[in-house]
PDB file of N, CA and C in Angstrom:
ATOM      1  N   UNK A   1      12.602  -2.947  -8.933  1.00  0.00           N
ATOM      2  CA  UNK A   1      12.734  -2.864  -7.487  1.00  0.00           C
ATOM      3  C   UNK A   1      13.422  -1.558  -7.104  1.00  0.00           C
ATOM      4  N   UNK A   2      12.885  -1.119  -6.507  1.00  0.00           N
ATOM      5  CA  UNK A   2      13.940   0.188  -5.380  1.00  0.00           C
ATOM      6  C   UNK A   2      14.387  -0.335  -4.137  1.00  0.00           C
ATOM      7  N   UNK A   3      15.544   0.713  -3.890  1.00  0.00           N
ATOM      8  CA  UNK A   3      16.251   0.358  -3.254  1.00  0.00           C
ATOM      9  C   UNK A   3      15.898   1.509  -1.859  1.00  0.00           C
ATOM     10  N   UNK A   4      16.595   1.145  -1.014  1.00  0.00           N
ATOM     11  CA  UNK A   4      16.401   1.959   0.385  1.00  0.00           C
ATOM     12  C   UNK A   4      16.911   3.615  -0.034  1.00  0.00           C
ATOM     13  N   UNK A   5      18.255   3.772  -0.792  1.00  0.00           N
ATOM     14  CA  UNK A   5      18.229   4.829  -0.843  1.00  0.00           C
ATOM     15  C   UNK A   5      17.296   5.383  -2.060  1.00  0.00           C
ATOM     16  N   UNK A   6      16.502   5.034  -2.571  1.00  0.00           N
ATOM     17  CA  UNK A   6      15.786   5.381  -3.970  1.00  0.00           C
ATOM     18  C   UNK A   6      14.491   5.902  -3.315  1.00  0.00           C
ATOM     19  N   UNK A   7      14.118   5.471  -2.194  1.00  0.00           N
ATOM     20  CA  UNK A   7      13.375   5.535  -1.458  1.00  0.00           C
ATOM     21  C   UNK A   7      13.088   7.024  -0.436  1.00  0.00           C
ATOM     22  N   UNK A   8      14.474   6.825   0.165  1.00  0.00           N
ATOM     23  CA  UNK A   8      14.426   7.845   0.955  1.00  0.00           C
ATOM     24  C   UNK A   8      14.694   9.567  -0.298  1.00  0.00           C
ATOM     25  N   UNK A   9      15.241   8.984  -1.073  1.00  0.00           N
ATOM     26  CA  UNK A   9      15.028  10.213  -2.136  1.00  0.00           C
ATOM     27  C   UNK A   9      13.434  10.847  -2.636  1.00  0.00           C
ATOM     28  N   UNK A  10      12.476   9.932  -2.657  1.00  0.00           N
ATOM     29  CA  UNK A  10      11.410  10.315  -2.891  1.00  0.00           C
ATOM     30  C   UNK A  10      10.344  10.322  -1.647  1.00  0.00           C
ATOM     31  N   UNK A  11      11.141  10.289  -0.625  1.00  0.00           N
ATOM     32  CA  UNK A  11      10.765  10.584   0.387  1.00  0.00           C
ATOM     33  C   UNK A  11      11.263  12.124   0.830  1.00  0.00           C
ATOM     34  N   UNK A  12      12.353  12.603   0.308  1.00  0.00           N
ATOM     35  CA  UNK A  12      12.454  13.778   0.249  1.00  0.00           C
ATOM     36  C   UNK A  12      11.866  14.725  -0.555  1.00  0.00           C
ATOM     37  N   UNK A  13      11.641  14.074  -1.496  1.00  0.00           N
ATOM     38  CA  UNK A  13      10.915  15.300  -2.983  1.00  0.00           C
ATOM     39  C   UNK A  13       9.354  15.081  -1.997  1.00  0.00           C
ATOM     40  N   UNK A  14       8.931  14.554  -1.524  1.00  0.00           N
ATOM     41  CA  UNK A  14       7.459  14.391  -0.653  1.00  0.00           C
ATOM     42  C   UNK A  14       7.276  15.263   0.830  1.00  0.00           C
ATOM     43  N   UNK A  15       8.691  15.530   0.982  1.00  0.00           N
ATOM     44  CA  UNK A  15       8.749  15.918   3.010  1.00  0.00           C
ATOM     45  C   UNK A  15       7.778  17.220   2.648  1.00  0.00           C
ATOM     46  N   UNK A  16       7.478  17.763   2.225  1.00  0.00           N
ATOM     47  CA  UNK A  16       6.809  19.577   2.361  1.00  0.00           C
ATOM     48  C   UNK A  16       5.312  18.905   2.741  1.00  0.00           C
ATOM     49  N   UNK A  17       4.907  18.360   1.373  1.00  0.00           N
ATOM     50  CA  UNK A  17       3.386  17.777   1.874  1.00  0.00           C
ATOM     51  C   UNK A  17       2.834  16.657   2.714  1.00  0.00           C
ATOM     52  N   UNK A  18       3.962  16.049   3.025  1.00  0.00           N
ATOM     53  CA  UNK A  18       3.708  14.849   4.360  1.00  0.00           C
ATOM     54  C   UNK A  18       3.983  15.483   4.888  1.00  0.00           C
ATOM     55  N   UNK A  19       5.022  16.419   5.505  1.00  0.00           N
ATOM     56  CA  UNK A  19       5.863  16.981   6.776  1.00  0.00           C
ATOM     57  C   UNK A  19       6.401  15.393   7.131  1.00  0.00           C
ATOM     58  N   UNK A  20       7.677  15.285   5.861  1.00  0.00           N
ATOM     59  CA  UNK A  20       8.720  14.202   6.698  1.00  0.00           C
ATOM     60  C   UNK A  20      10.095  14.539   7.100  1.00  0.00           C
ATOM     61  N   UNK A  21      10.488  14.113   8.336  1.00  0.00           N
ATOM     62  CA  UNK A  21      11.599  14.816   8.461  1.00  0.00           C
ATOM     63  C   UNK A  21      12.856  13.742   9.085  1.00  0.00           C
ATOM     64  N   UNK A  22      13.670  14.156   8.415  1.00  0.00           N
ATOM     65  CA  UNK A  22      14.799  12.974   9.307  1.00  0.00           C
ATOM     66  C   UNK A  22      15.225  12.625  10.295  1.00  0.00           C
ATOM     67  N   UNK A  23      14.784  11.753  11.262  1.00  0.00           N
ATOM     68  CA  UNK A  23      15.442  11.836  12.606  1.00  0.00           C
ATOM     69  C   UNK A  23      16.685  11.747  12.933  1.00  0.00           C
ATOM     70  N   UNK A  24      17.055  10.272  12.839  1.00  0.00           N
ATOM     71  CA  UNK A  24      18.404   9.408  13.129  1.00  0.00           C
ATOM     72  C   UNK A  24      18.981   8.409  12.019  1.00  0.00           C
ATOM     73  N   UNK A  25      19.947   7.809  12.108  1.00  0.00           N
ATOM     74  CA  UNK A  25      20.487   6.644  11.599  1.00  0.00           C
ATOM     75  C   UNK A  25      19.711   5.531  12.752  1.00  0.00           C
ATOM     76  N   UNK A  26      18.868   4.645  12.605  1.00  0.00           N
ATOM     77  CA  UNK A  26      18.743   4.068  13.508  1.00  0.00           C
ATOM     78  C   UNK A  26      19.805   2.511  13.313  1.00  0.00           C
ATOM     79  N   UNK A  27      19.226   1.520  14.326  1.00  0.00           N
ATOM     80  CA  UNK A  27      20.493   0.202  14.433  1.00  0.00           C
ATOM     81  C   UNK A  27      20.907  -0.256  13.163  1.00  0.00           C
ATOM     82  N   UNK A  28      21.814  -0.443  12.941  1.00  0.00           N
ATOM     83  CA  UNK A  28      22.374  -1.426  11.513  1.00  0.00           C
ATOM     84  C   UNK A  28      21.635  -0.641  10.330  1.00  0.00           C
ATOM     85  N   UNK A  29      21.539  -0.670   9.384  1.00  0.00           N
ATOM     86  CA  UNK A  29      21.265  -0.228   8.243  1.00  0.00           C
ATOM     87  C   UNK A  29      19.846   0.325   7.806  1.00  0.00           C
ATOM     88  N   UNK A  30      19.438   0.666   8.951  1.00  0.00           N
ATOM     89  CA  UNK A  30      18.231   1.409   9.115  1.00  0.00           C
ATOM     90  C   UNK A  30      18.290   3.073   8.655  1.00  0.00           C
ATOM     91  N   UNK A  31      17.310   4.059   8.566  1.00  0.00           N
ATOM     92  CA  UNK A  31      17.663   5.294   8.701  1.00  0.00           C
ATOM     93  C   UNK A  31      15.914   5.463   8.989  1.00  0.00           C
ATOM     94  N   UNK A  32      15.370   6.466  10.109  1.00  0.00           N
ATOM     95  CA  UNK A  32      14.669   6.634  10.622  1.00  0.00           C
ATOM     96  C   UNK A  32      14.521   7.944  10.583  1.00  0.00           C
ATOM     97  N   UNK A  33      12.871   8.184   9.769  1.00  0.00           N
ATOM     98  CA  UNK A  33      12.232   9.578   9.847  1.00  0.00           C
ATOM     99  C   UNK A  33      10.520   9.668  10.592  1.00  0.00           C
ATOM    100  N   UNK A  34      10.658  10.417  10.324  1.00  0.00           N
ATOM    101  CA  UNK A  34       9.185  10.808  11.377  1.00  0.00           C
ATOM    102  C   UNK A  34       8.225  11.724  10.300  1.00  0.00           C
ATOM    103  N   UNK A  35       6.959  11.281  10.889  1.00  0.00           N
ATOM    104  CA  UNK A  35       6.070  11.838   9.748  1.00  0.00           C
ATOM    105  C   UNK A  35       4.914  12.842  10.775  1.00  0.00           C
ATOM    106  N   UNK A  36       4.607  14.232  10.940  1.00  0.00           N
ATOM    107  CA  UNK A  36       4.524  14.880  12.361  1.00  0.00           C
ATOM    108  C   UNK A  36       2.565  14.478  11.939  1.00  0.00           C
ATOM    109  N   UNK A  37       2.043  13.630  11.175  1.00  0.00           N
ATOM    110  CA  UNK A  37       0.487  13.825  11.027  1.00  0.00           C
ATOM    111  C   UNK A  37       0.728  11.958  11.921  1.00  0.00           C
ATOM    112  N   UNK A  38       1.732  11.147  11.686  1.00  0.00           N
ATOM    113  CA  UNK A  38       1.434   9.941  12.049  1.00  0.00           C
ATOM    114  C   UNK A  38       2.492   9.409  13.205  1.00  0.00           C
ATOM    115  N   UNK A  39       4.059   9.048  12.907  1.00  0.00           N
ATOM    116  CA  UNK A  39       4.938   8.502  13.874  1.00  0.00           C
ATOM    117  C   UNK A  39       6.292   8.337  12.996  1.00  0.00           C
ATOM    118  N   UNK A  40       6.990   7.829  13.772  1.00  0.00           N
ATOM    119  CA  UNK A  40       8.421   7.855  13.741  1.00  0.00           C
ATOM    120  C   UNK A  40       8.209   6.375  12.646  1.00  0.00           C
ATOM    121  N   UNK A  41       8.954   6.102  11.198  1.00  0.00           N
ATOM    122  CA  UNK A  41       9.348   4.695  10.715  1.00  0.00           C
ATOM    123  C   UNK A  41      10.382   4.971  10.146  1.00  0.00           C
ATOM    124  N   UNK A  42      10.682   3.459   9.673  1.00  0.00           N
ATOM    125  CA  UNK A  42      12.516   3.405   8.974  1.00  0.00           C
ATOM    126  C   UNK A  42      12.257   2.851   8.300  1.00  0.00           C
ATOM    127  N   UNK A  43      13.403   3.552   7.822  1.00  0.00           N
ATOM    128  CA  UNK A  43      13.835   2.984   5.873  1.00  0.00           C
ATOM    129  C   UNK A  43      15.074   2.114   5.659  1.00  0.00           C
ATOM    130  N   UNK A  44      14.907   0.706   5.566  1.00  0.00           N
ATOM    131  CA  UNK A  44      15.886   0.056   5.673  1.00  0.00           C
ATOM    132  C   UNK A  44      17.062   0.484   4.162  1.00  0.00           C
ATOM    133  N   UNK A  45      18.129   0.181   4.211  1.00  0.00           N
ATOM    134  CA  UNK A  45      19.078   0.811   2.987  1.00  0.00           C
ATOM    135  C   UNK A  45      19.388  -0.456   2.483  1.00  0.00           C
ATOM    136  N   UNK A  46      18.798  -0.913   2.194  1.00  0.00           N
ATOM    137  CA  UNK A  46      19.354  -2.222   1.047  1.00  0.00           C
ATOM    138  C   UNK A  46      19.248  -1.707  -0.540  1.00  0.00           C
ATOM    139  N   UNK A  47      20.381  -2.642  -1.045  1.00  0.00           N
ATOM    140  CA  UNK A  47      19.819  -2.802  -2.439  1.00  0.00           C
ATOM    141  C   UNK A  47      18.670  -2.640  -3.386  1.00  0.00           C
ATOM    142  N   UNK A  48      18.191  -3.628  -2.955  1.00  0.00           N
ATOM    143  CA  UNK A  48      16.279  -4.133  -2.988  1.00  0.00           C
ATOM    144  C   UNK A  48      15.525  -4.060  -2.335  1.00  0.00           C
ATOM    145  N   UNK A  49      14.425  -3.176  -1.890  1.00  0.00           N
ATOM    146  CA  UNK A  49      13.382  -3.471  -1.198  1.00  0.00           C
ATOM    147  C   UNK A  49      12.350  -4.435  -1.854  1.00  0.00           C
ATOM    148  N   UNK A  50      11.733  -5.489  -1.192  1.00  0.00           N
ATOM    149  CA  UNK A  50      10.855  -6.134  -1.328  1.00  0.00           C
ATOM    150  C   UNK A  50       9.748  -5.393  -1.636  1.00  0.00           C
ATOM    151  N   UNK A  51       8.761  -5.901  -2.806  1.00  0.00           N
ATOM    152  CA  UNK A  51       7.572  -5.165  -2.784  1.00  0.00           C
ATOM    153  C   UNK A  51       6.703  -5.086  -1.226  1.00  0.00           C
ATOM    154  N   UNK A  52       6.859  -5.996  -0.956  1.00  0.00           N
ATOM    155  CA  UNK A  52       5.747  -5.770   0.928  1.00  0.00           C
ATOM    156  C   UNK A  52       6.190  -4.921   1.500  1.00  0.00           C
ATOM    157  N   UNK A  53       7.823  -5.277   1.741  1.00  0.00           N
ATOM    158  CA  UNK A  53       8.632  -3.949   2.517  1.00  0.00           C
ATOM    159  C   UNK A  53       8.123  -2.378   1.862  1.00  0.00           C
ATOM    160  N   UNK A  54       8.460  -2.319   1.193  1.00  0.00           N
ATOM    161  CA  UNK A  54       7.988  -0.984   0.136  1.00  0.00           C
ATOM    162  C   UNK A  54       6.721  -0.480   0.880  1.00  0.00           C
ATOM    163  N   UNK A  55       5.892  -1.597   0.486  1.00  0.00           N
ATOM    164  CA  UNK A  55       4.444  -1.198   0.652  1.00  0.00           C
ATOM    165  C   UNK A  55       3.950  -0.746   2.195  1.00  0.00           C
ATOM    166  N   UNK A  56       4.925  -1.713   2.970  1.00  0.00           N
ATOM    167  CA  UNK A  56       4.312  -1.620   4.582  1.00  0.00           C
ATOM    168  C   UNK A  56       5.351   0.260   4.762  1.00  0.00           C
ATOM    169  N   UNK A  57       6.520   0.476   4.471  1.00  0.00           N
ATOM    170  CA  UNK A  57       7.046   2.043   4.668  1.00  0.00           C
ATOM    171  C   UNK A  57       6.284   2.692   3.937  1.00  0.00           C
ATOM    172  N   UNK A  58       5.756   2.581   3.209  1.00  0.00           N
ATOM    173  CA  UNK A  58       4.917   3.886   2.353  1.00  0.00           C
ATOM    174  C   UNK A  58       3.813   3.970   3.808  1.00  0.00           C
ATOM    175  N   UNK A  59       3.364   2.657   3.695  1.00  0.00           N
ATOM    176  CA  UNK A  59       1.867   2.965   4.834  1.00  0.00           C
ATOM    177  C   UNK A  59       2.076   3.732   6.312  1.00  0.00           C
ATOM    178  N   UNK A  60       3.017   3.231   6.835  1.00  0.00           N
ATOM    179  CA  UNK A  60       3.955   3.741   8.175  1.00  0.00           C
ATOM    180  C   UNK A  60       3.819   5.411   7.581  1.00  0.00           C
ATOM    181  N   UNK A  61       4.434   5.865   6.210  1.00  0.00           N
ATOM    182  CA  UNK A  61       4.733   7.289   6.317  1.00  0.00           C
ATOM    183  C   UNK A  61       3.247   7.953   6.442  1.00  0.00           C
ATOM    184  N   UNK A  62       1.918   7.086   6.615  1.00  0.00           N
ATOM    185  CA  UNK A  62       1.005   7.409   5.907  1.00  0.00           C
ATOM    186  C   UNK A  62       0.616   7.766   4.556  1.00  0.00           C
ATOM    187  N   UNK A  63       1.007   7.486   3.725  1.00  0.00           N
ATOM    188  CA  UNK A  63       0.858   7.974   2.275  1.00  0.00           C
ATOM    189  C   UNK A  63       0.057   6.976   1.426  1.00  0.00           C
ATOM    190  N   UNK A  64      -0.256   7.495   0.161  1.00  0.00           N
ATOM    191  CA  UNK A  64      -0.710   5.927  -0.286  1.00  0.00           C
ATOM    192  C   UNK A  64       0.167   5.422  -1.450  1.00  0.00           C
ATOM    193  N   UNK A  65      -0.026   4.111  -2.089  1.00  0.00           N
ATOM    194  CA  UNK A  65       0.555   3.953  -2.960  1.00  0.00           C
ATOM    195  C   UNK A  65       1.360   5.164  -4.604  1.00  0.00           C
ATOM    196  N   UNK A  66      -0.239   5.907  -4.692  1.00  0.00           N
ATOM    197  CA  UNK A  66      -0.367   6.847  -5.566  1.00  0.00           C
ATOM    198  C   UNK A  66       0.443   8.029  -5.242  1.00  0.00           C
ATOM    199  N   UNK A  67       0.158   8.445  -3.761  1.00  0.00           N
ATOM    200  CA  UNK A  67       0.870   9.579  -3.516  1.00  0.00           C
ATOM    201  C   UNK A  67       2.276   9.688  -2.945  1.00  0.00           C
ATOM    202  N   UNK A  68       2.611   8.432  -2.960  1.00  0.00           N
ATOM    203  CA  UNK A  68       4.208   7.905  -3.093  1.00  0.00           C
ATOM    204  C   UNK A  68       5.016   7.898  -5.033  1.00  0.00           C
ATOM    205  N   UNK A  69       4.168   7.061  -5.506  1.00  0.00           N
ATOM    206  CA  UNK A  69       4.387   7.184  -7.081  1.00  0.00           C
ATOM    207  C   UNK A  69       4.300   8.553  -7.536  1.00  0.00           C
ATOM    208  N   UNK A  70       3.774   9.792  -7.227  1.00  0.00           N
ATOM    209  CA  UNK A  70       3.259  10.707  -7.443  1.00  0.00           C
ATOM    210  C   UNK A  70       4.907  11.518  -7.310  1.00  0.00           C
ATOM    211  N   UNK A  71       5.287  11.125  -6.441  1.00  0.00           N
ATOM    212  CA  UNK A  71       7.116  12.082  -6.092  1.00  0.00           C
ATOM    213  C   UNK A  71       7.784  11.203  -6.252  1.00  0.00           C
ATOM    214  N   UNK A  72       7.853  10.018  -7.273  1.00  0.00           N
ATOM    215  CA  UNK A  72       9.121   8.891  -7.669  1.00  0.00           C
ATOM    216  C   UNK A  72       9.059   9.684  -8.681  1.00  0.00           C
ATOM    217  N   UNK A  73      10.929  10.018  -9.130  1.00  0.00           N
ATOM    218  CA  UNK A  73      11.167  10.056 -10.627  1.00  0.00           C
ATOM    219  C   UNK A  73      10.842   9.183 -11.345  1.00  0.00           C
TER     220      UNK A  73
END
């Protein structure tokens, strides 16, 4: 399982070729970036992300499974 911040880390090694960029801290334990080809989503910071959770923020950033795995250490 990954976690929210494991997440937003390979969401950074990815920002050049998505164009993702950080917006805000959004409510409670959220952190909210924007992707400039699709919209604004958040990355909740838990422990564990759920595989669905996982799956539904990858889709939000637009990306796909592969090209998310592709910038995970």
């Amino acid at each position: 399982m990954k976690s929210g911040q494991d997440t937003l880390k390979t969401f950074h090694r990815a920002k050049e070729r998505f164009n993702i960029t950080f917006k805000r801290m959004g409510k409670g334990d959220h952190v909210v970036l924007h992707n400039m080809l699709c919209r604004n989503f958040s990355v909740p910071l838990k422990k564990e992300l759920k595989s669905g959770t996982l799956l539904g923020v990858i889709s939000d950033a637009c990306m796909t499974k592969e090209d998310f795995l592709e910038y995970d250490p």
